[in-house]
PDB file of N, CA and C in Angstrom:
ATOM      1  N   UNK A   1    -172.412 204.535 196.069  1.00  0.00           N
ATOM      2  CA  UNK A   1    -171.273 205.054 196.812  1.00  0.00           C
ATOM      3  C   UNK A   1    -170.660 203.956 197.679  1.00  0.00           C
ATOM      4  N   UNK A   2    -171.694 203.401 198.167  1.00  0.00           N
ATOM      5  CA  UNK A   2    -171.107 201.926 199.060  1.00  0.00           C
ATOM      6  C   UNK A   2    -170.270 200.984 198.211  1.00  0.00           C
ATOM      7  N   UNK A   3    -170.800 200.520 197.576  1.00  0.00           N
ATOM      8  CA  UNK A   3    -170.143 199.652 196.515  1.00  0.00           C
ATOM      9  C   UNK A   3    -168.573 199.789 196.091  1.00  0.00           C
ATOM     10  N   UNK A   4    -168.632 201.401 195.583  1.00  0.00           N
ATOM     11  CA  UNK A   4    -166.876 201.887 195.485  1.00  0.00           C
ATOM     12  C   UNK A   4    -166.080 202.052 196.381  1.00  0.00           C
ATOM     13  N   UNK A   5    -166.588 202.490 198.001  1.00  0.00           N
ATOM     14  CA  UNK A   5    -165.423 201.774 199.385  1.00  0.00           C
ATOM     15  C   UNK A   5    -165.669 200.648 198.864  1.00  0.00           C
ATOM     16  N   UNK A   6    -166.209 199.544 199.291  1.00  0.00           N
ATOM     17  CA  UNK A   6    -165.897 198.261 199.490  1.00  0.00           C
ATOM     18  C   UNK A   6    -164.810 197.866 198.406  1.00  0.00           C
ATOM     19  N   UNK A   7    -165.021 198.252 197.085  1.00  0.00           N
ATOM     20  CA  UNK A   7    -164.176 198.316 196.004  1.00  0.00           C
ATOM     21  C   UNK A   7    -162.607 198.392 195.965  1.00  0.00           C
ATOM     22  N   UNK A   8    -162.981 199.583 196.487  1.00  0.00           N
ATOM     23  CA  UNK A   8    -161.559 200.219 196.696  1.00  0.00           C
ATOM     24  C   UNK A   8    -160.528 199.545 197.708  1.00  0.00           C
ATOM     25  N   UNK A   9    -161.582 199.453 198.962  1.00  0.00           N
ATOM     26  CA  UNK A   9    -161.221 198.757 200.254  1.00  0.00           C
ATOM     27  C   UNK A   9    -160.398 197.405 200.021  1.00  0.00           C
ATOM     28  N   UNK A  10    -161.053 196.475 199.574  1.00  0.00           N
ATOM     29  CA  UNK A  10    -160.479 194.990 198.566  1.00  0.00           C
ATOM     30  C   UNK A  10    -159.408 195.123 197.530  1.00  0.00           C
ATOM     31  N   UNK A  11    -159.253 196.204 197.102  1.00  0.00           N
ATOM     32  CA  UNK A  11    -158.463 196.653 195.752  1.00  0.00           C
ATOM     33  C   UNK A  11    -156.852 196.821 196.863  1.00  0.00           C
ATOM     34  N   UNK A  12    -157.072 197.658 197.595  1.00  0.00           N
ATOM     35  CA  UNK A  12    -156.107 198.440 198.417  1.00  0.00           C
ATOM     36  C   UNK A  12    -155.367 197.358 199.141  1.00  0.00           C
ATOM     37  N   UNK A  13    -156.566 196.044 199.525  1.00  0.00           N
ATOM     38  CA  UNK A  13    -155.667 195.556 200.514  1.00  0.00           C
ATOM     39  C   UNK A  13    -155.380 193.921 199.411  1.00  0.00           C
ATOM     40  N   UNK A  14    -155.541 193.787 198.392  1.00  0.00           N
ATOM     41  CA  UNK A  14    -155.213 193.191 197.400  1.00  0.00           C
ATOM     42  C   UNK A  14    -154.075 193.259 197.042  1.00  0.00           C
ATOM     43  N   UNK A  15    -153.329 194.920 196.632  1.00  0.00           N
ATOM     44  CA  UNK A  15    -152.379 195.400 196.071  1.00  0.00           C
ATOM     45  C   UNK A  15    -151.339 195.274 197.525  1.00  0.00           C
ATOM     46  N   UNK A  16    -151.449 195.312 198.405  1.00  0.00           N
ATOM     47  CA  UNK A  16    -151.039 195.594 199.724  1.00  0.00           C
ATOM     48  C   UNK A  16    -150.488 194.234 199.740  1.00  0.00           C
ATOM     49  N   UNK A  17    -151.069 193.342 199.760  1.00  0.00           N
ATOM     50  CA  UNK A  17    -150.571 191.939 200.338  1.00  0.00           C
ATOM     51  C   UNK A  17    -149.630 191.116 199.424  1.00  0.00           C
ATOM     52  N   UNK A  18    -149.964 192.032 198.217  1.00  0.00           N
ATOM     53  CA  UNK A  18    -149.800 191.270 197.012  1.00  0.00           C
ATOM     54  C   UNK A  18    -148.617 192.032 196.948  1.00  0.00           C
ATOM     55  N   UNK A  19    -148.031 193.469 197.040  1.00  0.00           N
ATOM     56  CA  UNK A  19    -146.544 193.727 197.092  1.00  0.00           C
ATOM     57  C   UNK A  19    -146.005 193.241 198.675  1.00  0.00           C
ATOM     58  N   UNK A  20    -146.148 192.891 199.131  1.00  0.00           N
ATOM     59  CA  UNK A  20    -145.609 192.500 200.210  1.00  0.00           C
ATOM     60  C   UNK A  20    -145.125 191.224 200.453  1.00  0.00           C
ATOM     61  N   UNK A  21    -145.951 190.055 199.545  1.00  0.00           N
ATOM     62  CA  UNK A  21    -145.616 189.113 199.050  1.00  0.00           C
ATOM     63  C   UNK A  21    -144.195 189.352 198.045  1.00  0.00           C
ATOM     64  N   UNK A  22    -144.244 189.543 197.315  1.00  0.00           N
ATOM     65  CA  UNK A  22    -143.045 190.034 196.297  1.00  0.00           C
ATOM     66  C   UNK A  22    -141.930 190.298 196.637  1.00  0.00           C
ATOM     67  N   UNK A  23    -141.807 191.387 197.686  1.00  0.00           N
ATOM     68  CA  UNK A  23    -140.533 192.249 198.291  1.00  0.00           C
ATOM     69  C   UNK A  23    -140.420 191.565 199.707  1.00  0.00           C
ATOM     70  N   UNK A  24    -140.908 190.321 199.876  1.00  0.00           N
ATOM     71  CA  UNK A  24    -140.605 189.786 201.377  1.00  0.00           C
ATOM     72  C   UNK A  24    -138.935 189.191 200.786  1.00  0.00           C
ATOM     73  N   UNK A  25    -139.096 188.418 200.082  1.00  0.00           N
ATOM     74  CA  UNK A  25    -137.683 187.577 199.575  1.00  0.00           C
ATOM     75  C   UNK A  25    -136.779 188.872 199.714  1.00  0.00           C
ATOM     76  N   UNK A  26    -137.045 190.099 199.659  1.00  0.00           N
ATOM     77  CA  UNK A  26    -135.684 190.908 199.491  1.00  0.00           C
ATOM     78  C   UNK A  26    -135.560 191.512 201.178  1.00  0.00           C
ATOM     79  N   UNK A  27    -136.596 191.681 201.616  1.00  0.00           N
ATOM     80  CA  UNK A  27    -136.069 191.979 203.590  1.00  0.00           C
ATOM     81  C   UNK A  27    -135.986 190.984 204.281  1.00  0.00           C
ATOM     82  N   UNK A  28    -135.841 189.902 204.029  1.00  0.00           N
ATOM     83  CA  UNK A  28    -135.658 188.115 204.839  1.00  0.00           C
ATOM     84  C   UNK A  28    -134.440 187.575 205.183  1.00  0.00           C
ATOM     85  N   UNK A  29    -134.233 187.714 206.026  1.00  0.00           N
ATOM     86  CA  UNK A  29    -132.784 187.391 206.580  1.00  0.00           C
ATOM     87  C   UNK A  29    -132.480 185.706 206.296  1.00  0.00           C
ATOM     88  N   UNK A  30    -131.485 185.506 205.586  1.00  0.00           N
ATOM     89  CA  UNK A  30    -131.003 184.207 205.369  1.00  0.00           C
ATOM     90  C   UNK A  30    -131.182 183.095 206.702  1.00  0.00           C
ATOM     91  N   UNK A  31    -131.683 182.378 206.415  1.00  0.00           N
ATOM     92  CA  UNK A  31    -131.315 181.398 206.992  1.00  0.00           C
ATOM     93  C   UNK A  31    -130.608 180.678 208.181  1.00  0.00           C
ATOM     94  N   UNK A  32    -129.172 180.880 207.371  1.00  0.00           N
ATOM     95  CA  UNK A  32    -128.192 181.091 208.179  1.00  0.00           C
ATOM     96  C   UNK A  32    -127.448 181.694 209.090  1.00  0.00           C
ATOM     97  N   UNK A  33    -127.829 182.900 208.817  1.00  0.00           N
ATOM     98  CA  UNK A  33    -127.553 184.064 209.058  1.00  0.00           C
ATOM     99  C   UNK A  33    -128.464 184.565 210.843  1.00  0.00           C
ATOM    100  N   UNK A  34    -129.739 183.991 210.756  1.00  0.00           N
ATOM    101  CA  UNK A  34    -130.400 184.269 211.240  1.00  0.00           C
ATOM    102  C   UNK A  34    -130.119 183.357 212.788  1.00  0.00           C
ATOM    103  N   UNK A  35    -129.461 181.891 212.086  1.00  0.00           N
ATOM    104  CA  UNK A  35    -129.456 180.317 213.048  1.00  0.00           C
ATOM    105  C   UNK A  35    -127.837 181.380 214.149  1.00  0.00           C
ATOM    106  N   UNK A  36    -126.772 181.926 213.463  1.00  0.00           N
ATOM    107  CA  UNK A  36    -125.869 182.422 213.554  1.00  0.00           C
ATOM    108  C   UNK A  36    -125.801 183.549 215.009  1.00  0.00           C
ATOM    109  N   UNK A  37    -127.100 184.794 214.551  1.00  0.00           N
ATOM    110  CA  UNK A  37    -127.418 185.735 215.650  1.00  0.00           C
ATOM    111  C   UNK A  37    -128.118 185.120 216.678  1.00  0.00           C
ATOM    112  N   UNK A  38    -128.581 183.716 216.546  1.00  0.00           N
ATOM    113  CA  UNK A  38    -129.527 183.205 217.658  1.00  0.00           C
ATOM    114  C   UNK A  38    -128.522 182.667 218.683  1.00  0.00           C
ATOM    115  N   UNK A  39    -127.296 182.655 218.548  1.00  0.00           N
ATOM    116  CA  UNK A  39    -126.410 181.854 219.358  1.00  0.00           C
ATOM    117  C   UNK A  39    -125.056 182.642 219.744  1.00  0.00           C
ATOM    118  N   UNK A  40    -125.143 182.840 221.137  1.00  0.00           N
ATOM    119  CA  UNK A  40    -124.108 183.673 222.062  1.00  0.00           C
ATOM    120  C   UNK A  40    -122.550 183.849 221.170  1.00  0.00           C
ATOM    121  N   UNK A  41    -121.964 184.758 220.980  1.00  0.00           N
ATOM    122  CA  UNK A  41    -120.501 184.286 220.378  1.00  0.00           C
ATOM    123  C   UNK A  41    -119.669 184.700 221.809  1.00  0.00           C
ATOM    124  N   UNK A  42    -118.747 183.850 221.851  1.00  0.00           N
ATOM    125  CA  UNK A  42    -117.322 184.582 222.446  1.00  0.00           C
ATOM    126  C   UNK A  42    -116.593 185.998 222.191  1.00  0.00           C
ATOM    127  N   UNK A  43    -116.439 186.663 223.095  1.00  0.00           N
ATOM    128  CA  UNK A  43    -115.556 187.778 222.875  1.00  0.00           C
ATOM    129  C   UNK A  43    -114.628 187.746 221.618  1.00  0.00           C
ATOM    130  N   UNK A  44    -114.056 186.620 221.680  1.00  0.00           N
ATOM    131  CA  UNK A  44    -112.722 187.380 220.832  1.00  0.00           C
ATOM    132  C   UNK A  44    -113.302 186.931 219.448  1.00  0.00           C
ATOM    133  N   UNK A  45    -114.339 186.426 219.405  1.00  0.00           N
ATOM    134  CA  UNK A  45    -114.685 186.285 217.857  1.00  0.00           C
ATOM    135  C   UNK A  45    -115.335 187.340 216.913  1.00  0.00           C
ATOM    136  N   UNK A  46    -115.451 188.470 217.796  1.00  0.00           N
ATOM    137  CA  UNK A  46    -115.856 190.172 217.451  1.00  0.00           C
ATOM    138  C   UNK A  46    -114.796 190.518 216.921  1.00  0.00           C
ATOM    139  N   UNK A  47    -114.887 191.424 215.821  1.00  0.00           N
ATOM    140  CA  UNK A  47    -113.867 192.484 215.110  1.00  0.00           C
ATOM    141  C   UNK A  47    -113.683 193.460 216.304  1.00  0.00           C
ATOM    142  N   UNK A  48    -112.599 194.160 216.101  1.00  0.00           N
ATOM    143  CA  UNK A  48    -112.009 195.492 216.732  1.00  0.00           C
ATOM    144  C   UNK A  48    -113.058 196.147 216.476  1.00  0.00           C
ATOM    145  N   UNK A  49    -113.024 197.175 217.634  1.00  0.00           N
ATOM    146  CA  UNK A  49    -114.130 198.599 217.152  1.00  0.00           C
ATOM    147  C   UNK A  49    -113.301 199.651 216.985  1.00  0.00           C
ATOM    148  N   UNK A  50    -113.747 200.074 216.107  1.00  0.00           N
ATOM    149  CA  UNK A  50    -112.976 201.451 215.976  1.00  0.00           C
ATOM    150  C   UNK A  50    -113.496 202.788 216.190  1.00  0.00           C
ATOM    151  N   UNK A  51    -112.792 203.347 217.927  1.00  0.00           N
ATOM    152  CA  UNK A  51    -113.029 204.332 218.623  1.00  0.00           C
ATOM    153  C   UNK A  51    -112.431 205.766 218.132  1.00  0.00           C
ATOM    154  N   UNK A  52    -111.949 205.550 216.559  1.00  0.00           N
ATOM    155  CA  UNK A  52    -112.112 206.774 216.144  1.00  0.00           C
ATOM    156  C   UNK A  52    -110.571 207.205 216.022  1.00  0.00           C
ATOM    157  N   UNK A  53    -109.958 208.565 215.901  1.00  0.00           N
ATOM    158  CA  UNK A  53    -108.461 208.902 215.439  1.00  0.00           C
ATOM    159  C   UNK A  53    -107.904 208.905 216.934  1.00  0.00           C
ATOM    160  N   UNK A  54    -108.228 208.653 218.027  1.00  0.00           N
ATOM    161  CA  UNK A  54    -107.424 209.251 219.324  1.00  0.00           C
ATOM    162  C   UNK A  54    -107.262 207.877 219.957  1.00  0.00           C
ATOM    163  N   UNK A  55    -108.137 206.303 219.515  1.00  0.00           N
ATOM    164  CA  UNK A  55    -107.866 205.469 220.425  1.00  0.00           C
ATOM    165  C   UNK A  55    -107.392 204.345 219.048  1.00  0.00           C
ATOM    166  N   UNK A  56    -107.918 204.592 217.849  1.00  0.00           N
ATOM    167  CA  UNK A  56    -107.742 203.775 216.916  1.00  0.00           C
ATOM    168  C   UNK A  56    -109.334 202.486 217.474  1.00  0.00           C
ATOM    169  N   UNK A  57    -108.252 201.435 216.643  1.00  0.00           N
ATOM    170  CA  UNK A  57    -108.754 200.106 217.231  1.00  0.00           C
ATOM    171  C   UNK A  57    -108.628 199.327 218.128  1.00  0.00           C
ATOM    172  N   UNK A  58    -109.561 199.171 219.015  1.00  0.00           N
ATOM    173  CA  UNK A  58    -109.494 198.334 220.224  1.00  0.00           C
ATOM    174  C   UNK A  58    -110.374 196.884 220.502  1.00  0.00           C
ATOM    175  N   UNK A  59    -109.572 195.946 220.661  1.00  0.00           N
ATOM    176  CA  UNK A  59    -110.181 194.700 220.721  1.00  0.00           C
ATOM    177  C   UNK A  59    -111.257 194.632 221.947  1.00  0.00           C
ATOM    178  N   UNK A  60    -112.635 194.076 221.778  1.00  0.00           N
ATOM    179  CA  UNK A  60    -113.773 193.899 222.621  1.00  0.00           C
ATOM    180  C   UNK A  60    -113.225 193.365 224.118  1.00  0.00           C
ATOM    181  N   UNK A  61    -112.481 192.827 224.317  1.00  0.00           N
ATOM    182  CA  UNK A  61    -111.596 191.904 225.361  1.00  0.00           C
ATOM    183  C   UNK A  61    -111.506 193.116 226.062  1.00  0.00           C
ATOM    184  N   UNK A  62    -110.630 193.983 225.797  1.00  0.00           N
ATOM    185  CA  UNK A  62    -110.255 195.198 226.543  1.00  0.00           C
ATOM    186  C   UNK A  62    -111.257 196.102 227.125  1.00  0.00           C
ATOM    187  N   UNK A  63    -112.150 196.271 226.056  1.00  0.00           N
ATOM    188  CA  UNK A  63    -113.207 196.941 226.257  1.00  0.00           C
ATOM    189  C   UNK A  63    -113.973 196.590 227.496  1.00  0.00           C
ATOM    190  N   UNK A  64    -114.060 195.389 227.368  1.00  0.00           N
ATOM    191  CA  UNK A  64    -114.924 195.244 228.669  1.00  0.00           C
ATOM    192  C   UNK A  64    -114.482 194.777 230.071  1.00  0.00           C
ATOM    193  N   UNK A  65    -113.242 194.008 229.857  1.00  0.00           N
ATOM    194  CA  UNK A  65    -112.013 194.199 231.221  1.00  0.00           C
ATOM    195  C   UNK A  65    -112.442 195.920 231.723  1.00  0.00           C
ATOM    196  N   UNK A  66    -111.889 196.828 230.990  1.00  0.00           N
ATOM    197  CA  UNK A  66    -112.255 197.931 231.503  1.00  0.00           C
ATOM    198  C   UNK A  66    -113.620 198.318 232.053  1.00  0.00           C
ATOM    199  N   UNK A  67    -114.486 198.251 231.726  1.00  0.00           N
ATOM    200  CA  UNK A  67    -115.765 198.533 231.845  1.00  0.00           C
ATOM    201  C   UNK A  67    -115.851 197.677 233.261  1.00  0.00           C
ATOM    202  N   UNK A  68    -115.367 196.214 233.308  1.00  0.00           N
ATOM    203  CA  UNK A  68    -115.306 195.594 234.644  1.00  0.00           C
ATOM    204  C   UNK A  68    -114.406 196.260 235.653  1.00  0.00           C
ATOM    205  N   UNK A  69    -113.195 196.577 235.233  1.00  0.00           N
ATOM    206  CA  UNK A  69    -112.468 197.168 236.250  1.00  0.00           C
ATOM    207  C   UNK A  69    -112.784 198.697 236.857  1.00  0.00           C
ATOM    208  N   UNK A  70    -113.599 199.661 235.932  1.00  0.00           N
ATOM    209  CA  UNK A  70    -114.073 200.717 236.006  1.00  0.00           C
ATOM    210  C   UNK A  70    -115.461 200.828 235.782  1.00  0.00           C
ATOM    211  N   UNK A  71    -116.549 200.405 236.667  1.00  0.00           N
ATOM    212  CA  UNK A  71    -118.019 200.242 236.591  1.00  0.00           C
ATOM    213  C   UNK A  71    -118.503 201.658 236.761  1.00  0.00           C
ATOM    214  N   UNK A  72    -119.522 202.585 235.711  1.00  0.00           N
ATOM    215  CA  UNK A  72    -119.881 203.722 235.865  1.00  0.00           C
ATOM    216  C   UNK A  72    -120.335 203.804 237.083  1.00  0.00           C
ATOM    217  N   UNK A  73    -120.327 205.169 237.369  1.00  0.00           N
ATOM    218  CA  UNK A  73    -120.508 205.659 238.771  1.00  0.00           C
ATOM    219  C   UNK A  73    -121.677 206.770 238.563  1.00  0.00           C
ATOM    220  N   UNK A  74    -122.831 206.669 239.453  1.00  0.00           N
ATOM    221  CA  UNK A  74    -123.377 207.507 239.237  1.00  0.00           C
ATOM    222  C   UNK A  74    -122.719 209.140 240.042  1.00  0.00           C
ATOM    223  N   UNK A  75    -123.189 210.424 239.669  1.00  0.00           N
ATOM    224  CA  UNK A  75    -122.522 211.561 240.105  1.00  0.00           C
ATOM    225  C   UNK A  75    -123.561 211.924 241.412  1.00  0.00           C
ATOM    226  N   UNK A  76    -122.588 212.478 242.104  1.00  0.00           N
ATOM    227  CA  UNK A  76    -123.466 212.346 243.840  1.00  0.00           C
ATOM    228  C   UNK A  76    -123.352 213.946 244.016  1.00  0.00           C
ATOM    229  N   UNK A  77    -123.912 214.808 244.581  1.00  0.00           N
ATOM    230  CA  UNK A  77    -123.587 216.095 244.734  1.00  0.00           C
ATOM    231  C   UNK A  77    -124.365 216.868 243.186  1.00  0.00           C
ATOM    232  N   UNK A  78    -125.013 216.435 242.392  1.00  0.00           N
ATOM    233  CA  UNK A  78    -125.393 216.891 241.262  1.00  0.00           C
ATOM    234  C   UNK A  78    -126.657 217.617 241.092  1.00  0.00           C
ATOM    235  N   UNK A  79    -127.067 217.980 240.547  1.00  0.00           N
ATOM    236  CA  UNK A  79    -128.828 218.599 240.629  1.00  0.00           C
ATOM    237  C   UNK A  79    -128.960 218.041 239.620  1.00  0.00           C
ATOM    238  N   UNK A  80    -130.338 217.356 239.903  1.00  0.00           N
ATOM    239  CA  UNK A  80    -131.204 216.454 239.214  1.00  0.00           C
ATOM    240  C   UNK A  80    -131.603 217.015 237.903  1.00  0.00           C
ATOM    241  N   UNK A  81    -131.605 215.903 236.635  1.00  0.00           N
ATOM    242  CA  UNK A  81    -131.407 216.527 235.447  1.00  0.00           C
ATOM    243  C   UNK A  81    -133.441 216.966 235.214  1.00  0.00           C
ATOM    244  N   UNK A  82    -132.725 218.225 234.756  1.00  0.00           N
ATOM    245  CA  UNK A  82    -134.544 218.911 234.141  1.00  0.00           C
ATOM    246  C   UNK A  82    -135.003 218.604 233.239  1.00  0.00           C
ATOM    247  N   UNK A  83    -136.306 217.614 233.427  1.00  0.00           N
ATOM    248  CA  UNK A  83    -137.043 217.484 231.670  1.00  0.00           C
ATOM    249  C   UNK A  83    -138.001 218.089 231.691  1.00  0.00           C
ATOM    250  N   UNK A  84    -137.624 218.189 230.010  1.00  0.00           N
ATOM    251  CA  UNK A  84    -138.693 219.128 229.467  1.00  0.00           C
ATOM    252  C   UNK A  84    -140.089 218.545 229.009  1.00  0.00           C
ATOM    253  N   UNK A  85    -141.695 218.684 229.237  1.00  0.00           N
ATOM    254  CA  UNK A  85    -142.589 217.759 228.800  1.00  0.00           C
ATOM    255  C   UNK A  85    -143.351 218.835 227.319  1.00  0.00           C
ATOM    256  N   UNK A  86    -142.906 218.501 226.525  1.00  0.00           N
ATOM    257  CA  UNK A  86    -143.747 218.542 225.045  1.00  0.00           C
ATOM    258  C   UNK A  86    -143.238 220.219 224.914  1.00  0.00           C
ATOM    259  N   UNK A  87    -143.810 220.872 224.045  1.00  0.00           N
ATOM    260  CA  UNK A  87    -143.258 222.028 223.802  1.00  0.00           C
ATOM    261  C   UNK A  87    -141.946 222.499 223.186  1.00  0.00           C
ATOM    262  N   UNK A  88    -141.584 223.732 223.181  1.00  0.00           N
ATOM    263  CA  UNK A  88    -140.093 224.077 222.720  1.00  0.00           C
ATOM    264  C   UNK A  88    -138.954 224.187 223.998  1.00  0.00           C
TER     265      UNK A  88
END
């Protein structure tokens, strides 16, 4: 009975390493790609986002001028939000 874990055990992590080897080349981020996200971009070198049918597209520039000129506010006068722990 010992013999067939150990068996199995070696078999399992054989097949394991051994597809993982294989299918790494296909989840591996290029290269380039990778040198690219490691390094800050400028604002305006972002695409528009698109906020949907009521604002369209809006350039990142704007986006965050606003966000600077209008910094969230927390709500004062509120009752504290209720969480729920585990259950329905």
């Amino acid at each position: 009975m010992r013999r067939e874990v150990v068996i199995f055990n070696v078999l399992s992590l054989v097949g394991t390493l051994g597809l993982s080897a294989v299918l790494f080349s296909y989840a591996a981020v290029p290269e380039e790609k990778r040198l690219a996200a490691s390094q800050p971009q400028p604002m305006e070198a972002f695409s528009d986002v698109d906020l949907g049918p009521d604002y369209w597209q809006i350039p990142v520039v704007e986006l965050v001028g606003y966000y600077l000129e209008n910094p969230p506010v927390k709500a004062t006068g509120s009752a504290p939000v209720k969480r729920h722990f585990g259950g329905c």
